[in-house]
C-alpha atoms as a PDB file:
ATOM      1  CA  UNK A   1     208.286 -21.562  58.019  1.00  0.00           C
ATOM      2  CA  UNK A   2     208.090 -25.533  57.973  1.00  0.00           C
ATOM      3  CA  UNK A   3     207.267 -27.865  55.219  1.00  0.00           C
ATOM      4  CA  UNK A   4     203.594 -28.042  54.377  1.00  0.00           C
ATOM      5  CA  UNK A   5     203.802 -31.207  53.583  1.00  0.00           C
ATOM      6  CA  UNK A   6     205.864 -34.330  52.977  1.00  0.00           C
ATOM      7  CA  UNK A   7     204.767 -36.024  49.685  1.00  0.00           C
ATOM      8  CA  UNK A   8     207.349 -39.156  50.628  1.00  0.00           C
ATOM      9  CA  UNK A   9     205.100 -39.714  54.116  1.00  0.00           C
ATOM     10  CA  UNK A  10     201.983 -40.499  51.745  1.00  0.00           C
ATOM     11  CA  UNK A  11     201.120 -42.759  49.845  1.00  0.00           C
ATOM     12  CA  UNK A  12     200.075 -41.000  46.775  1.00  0.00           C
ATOM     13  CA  UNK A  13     203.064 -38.868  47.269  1.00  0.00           C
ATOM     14  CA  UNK A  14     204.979 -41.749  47.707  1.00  0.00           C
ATOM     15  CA  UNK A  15     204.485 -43.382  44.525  1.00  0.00           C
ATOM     16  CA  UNK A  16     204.225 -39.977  42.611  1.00  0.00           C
ATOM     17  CA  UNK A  17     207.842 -39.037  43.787  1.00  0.00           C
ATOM     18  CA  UNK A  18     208.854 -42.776  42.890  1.00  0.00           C
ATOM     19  CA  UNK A  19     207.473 -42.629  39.600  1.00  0.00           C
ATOM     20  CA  UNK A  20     208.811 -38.723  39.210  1.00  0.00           C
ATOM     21  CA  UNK A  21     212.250 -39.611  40.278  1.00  0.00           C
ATOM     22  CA  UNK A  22     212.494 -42.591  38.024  1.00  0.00           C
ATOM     23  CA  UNK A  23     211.784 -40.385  35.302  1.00  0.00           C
ATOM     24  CA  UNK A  24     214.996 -38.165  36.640  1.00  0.00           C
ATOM     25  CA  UNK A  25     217.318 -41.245  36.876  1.00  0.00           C
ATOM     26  CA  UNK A  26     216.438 -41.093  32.442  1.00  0.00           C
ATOM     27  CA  UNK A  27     217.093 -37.546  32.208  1.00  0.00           C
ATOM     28  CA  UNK A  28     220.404 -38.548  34.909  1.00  0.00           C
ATOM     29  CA  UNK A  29     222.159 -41.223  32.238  1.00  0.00           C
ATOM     30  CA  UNK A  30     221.441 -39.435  29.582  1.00  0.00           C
ATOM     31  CA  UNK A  31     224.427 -38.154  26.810  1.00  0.00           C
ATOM     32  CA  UNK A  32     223.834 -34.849  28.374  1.00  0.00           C
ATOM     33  CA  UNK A  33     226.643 -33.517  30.175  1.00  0.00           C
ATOM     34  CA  UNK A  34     226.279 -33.791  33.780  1.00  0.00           C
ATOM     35  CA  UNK A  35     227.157 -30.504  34.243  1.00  0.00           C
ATOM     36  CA  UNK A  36     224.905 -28.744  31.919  1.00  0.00           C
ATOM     37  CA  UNK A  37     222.284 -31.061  33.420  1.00  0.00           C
ATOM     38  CA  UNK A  38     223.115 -29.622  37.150  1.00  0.00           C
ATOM     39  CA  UNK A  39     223.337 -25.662  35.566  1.00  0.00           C
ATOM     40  CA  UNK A  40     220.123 -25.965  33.578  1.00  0.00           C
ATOM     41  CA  UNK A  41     218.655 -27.056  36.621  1.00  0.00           C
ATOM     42  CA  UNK A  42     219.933 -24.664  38.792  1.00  0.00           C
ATOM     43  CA  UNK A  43     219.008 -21.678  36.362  1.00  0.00           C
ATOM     44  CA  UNK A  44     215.020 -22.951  36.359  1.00  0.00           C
ATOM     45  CA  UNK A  45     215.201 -23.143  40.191  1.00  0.00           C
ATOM     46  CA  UNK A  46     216.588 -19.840  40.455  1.00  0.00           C
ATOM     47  CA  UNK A  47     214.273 -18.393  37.897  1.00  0.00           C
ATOM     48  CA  UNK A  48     211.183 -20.025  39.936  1.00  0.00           C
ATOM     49  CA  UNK A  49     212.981 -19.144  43.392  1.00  0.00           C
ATOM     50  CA  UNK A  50     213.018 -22.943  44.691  1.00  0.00           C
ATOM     51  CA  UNK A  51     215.580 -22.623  47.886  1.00  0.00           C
ATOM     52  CA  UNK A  52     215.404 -26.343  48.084  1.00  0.00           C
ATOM     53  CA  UNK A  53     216.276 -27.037  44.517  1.00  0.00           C
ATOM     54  CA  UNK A  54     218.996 -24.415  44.359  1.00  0.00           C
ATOM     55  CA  UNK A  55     219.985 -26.101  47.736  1.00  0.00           C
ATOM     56  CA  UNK A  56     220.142 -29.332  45.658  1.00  0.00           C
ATOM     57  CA  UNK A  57     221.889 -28.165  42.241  1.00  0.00           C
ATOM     58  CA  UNK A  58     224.437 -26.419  43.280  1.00  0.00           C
ATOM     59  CA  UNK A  59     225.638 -29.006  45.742  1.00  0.00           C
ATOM     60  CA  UNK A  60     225.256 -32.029  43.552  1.00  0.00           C
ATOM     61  CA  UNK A  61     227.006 -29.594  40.732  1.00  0.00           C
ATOM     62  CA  UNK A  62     230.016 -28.779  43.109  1.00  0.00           C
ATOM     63  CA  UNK A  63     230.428 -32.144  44.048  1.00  0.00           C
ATOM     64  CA  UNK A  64     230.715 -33.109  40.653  1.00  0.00           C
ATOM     65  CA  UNK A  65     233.383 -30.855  39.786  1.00  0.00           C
ATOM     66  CA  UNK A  66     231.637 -27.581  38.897  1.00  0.00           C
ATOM     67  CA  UNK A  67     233.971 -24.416  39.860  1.00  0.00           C
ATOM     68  CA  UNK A  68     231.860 -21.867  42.686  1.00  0.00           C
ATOM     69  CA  UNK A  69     232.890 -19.038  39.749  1.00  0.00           C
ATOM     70  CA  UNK A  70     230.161 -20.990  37.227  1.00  0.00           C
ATOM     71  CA  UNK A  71     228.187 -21.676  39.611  1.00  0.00           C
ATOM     72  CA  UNK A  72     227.990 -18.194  40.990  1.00  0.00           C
ATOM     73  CA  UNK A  73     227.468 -17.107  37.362  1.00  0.00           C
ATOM     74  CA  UNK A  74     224.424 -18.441  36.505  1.00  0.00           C
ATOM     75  CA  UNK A  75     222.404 -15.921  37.384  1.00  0.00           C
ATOM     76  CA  UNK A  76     223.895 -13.686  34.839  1.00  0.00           C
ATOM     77  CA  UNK A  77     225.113 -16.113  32.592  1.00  0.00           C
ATOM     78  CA  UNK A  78     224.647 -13.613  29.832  1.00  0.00           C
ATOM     79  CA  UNK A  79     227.336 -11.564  31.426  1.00  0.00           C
ATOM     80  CA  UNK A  80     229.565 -14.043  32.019  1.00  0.00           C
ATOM     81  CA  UNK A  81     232.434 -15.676  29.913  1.00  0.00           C
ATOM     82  CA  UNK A  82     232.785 -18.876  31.943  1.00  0.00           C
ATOM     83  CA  UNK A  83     230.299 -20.648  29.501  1.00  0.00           C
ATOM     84  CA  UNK A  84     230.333 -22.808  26.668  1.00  0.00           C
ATOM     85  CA  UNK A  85     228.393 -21.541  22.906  1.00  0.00           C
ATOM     86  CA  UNK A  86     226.747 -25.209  23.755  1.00  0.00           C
ATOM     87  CA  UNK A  87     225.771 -24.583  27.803  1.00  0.00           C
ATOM     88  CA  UNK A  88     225.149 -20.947  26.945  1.00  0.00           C
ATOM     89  CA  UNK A  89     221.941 -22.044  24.213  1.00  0.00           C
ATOM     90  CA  UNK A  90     221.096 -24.713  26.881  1.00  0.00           C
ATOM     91  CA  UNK A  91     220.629 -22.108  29.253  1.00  0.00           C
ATOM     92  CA  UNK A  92     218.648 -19.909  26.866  1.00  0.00           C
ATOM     93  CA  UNK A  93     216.408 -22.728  26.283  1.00  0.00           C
ATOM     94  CA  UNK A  94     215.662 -23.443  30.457  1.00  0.00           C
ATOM     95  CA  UNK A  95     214.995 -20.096  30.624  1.00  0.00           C
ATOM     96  CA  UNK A  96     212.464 -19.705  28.238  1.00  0.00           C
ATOM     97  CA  UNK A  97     210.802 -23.552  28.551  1.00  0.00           C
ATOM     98  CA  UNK A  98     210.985 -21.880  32.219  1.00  0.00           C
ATOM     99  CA  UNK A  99     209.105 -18.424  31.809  1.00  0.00           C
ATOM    100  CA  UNK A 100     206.585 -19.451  29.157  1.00  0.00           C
ATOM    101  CA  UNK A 101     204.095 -17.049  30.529  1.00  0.00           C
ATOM    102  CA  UNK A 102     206.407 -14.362  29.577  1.00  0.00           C
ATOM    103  CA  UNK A 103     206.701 -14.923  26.128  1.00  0.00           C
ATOM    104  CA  UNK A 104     203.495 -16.132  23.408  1.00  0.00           C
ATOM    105  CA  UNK A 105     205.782 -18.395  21.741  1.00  0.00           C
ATOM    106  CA  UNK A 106     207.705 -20.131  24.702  1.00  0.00           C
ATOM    107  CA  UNK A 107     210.888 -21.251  23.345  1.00  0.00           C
ATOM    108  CA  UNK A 108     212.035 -19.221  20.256  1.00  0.00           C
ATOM    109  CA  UNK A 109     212.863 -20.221  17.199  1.00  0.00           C
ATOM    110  CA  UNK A 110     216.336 -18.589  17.673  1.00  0.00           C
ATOM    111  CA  UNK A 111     217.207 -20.308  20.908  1.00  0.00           C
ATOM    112  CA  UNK A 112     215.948 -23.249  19.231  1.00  0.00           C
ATOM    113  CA  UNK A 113     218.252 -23.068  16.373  1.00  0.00           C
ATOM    114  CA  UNK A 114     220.941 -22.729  18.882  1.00  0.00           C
ATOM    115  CA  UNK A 115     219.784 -26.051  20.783  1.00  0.00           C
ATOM    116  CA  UNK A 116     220.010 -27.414  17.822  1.00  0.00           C
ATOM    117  CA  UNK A 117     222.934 -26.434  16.329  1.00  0.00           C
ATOM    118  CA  UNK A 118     224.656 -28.120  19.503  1.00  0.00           C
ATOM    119  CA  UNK A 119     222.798 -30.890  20.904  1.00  0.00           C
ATOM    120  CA  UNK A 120     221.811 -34.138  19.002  1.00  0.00           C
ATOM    121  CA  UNK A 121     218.295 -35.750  19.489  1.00  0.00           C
ATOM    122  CA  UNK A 122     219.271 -38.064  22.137  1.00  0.00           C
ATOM    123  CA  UNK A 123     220.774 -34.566  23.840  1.00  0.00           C
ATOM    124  CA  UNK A 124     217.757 -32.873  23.030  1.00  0.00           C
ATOM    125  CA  UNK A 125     215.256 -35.048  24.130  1.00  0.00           C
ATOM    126  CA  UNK A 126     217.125 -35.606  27.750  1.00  0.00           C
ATOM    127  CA  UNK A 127     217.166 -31.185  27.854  1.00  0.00           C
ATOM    128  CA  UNK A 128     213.364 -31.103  27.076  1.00  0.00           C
ATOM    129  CA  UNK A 129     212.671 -33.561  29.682  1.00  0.00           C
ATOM    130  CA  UNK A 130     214.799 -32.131  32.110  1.00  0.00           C
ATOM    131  CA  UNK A 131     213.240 -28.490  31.644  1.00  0.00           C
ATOM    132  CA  UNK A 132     209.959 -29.866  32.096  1.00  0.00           C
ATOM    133  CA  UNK A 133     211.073 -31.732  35.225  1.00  0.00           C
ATOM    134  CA  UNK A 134     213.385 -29.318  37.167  1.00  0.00           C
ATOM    135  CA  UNK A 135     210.139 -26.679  36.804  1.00  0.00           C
ATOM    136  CA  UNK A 136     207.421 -29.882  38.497  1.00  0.00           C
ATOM    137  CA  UNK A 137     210.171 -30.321  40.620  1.00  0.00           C
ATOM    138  CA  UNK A 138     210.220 -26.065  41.737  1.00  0.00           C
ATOM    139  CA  UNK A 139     206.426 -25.899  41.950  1.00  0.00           C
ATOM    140  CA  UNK A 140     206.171 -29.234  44.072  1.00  0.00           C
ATOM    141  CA  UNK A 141     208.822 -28.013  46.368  1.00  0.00           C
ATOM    142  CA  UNK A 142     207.416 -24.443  46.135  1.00  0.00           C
ATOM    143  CA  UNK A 143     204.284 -25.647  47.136  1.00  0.00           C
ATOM    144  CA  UNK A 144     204.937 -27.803  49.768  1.00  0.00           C
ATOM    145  CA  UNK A 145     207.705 -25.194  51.635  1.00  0.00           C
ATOM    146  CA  UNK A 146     210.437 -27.206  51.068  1.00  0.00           C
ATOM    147  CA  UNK A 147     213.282 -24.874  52.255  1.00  0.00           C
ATOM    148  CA  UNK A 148     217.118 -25.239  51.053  1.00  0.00           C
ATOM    149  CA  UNK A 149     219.944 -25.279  53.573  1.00  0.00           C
ATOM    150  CA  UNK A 150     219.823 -28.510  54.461  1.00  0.00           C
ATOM    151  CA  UNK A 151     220.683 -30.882  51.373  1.00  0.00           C
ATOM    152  CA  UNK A 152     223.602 -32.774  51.422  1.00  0.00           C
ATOM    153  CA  UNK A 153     225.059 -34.255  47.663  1.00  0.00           C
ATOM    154  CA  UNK A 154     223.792 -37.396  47.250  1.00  0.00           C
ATOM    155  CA  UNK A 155     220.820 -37.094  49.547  1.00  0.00           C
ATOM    156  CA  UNK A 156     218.167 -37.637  46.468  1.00  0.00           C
ATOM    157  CA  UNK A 157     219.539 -40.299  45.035  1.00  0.00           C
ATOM    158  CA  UNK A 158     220.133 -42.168  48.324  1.00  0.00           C
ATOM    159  CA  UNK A 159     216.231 -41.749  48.735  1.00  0.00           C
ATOM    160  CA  UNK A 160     215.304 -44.277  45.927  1.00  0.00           C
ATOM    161  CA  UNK A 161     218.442 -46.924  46.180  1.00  0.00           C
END
């Protein structure tokens, strides 16, 4: 199936995805770890079945370093040893900012006592903002069709240089 539609090709689009991407580029040189940035992301996408933002995570992730065992892992991160106490709560935490539906309280106060036991405010504020937009990110992709296959690392950021 094709794209839908290509947000970039009009001009509301356009200056949405400007304006959305510059808010990225905070989130991007933020204290938090690049690649807890790239795994949080990947584990929303996943949860919310993007192909294009999968696509884009673990590419940009691998190119920055991240081993194909973590990145395989995420999934199941809670069966997994290959993470950190810190990028284990971080993952909690996308996961239930993600699935908010599923739960009456959203984020509990348990994985947010674990957030906080690791990550400062300046952390925390750039993991908040990057929950809430890796999941507009999904549904705008979701929406539109975008499919994953074809990213290449670097490709986003090239977009808005």
């Amino acid at each position: 199936m094709d794209a839908r539609f290509n947000l970039f090709e009009n001009g509301i689009g356009s200056r949405f995805a400007k304006r959305f991407a510059g808010a990225g580029l905070i989130v991007q040189q933020s204290p938090l770890p690049k690649s807890t940035q790239e795994l949080v992301s990947l584990r929303a996408s996943q949860i919310n079945g993007c192909g294009h933002c999968i696509d884009m995570h673990v590419k940009e992730a691998a190119a920055a370093g991240e081993t194909a065992v973590r990145l395989h892992l995420v999934a199941a991160w809670r069966e997994s040893t290959v993470f950190t106490e810190e990028e284990r709560a971080a993952l909690a935490f996308a996961e239930e900012g993600t699935r908010l539906a599923d739960a009456h309280q959203g984020v509990s106060d348990e994985t947010w006592d674990q957030v906080r036991k690791h990550y400062d405010d300046d952390r925390l504020a750039a993991l908040i903002s990057l929950v809430a937009l890796i999941n507009a990110a999904n549904r705008l992709a979701v929406i539109t069709h975008q499919k994953g296959g074809s990213y290449e690392a670097g490709m986003f950021a090239a977009a808005f240089d």
